[in-house]
C-alpha atoms as a PDB file:
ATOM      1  CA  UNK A   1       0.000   0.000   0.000  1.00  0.00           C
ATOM      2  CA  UNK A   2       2.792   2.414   0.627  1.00  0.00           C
ATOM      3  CA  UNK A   3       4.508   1.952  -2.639  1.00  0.00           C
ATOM      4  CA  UNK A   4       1.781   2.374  -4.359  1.00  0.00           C
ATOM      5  CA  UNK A   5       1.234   5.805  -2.453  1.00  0.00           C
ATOM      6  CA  UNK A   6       5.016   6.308  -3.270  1.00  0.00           C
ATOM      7  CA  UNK A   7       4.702   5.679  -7.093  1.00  0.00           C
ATOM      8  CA  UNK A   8       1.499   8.043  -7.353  1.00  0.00           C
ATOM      9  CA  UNK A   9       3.297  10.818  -5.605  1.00  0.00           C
ATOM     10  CA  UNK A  10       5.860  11.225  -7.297  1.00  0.00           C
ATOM     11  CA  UNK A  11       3.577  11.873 -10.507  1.00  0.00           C
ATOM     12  CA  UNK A  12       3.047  14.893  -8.483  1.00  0.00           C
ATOM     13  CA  UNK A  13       5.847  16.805 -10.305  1.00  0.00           C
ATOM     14  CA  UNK A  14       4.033  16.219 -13.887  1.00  0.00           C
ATOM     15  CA  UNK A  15       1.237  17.317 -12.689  1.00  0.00           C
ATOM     16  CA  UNK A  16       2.915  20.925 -11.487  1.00  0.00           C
ATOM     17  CA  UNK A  17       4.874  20.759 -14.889  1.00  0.00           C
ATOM     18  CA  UNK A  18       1.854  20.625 -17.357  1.00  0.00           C
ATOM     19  CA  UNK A  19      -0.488  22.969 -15.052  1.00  0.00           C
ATOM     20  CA  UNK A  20       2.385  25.084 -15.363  1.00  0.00           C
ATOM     21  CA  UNK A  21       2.477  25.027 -19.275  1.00  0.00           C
ATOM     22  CA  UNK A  22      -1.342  25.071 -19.914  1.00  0.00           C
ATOM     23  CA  UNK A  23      -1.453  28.032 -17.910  1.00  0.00           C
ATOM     24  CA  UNK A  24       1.419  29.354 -20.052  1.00  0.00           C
ATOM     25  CA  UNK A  25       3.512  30.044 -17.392  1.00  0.00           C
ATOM     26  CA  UNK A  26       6.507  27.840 -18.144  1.00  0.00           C
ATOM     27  CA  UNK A  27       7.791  25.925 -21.174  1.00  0.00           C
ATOM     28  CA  UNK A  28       7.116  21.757 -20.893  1.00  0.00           C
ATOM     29  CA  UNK A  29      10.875  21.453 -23.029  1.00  0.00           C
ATOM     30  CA  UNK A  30      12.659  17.882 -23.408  1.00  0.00           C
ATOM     31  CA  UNK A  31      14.777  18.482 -20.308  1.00  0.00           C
ATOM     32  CA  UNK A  32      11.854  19.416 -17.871  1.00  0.00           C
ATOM     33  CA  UNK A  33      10.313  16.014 -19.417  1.00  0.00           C
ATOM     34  CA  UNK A  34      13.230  13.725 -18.702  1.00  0.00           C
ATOM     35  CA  UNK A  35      13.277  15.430 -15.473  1.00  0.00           C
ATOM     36  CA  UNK A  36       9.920  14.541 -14.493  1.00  0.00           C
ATOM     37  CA  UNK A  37      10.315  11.011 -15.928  1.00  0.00           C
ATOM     38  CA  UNK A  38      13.420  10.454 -13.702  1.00  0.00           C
ATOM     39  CA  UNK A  39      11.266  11.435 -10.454  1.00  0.00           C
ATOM     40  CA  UNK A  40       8.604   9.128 -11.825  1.00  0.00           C
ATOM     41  CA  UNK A  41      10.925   6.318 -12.293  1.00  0.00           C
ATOM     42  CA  UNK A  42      12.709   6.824  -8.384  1.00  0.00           C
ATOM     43  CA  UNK A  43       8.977   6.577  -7.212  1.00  0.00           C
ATOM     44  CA  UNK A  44       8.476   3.296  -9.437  1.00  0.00           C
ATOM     45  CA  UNK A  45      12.605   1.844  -8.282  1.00  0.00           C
ATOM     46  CA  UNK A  46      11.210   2.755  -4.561  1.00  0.00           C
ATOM     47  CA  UNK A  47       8.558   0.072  -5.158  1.00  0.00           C
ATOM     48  CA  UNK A  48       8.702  -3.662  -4.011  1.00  0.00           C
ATOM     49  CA  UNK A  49       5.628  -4.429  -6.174  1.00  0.00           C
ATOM     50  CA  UNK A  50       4.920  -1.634  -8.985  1.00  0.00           C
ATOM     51  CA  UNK A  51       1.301  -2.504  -9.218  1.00  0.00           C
ATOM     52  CA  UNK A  52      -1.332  -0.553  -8.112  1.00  0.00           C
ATOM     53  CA  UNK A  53      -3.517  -1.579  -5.188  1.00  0.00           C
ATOM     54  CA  UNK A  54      -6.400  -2.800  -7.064  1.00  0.00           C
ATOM     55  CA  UNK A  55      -8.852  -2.298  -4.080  1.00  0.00           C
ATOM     56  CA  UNK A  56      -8.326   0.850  -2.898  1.00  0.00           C
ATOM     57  CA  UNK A  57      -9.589   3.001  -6.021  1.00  0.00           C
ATOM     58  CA  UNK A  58     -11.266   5.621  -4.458  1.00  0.00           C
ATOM     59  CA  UNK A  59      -8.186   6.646  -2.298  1.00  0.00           C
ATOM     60  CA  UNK A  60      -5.972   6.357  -5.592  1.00  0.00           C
ATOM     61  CA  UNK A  61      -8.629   9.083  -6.582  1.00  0.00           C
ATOM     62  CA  UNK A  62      -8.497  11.033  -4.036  1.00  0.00           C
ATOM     63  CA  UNK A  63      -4.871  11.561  -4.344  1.00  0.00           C
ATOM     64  CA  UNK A  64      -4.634  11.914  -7.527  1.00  0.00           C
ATOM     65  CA  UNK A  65      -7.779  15.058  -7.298  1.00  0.00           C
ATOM     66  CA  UNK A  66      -5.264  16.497  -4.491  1.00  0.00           C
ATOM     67  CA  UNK A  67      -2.023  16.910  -6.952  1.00  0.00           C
ATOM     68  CA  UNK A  68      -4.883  17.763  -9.415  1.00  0.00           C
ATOM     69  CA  UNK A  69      -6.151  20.663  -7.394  1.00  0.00           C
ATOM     70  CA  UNK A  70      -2.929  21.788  -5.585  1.00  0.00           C
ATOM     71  CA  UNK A  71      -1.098  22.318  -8.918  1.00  0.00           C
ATOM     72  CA  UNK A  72      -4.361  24.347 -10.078  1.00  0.00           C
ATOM     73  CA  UNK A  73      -3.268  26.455  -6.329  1.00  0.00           C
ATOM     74  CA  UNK A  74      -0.233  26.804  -7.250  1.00  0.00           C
ATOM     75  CA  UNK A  75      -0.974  28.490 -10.595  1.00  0.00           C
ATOM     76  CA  UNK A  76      -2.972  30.550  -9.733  1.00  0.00           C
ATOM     77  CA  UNK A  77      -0.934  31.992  -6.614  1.00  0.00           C
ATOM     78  CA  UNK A  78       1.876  32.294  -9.562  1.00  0.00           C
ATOM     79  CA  UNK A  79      -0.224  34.451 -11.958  1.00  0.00           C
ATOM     80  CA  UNK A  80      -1.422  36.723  -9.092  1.00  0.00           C
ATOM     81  CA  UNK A  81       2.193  37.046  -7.721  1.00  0.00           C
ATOM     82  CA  UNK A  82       3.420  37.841 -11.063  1.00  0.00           C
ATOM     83  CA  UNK A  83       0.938  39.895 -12.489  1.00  0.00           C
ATOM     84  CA  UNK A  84       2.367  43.057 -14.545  1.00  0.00           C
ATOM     85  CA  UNK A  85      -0.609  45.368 -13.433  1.00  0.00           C
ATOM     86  CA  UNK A  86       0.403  44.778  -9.675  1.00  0.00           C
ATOM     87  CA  UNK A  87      -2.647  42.868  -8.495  1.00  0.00           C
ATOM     88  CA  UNK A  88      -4.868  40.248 -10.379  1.00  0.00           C
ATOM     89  CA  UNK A  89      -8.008  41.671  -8.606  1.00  0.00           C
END
């Protein structure tokens, strides 16, 4: 059960990577993609057995809708904190 928590949170830094590029904030370029691959494969190497939990479905989506909506927090914090006109309000 843990490495299957371990293997879905370390998708966490894709997630941040593409919310970051369809919000045009940052570039998704073939080194930010290996990048991301190499933390997805440590989270996969940490795992005894790389399957995923095949009863616990709802709390696989449940963490997956938290990286969802915490990357979507983070972008927008980032658009208000760099706004040219001083404030996004």
């Amino acid at each position: 059960l843990k490495a299957g928590r371990t293997m879905i949170s370390s998708m966490g830094v894709l997630f941040m990577m593409c919310t970051a590029r369809l919000w045009g904030l940052e570039r998704l370029g073939l080194l930010r993609l290996c990048s991301s691959a190499l933390m997805i494969l440590g989270g996969l190497a940490q795992c005894e057995d790389p399957h995923l939990p095949g009863d616990n479905w709802f709390g696989i989506l449940i963490q997956l809708t938290s990286m969802l909506l915490s990357a979507q927090r983070w972008a927008m914090a980032q658009v208000v904190l760099q706004s040219p006109r001083g404030s996004a309000l």
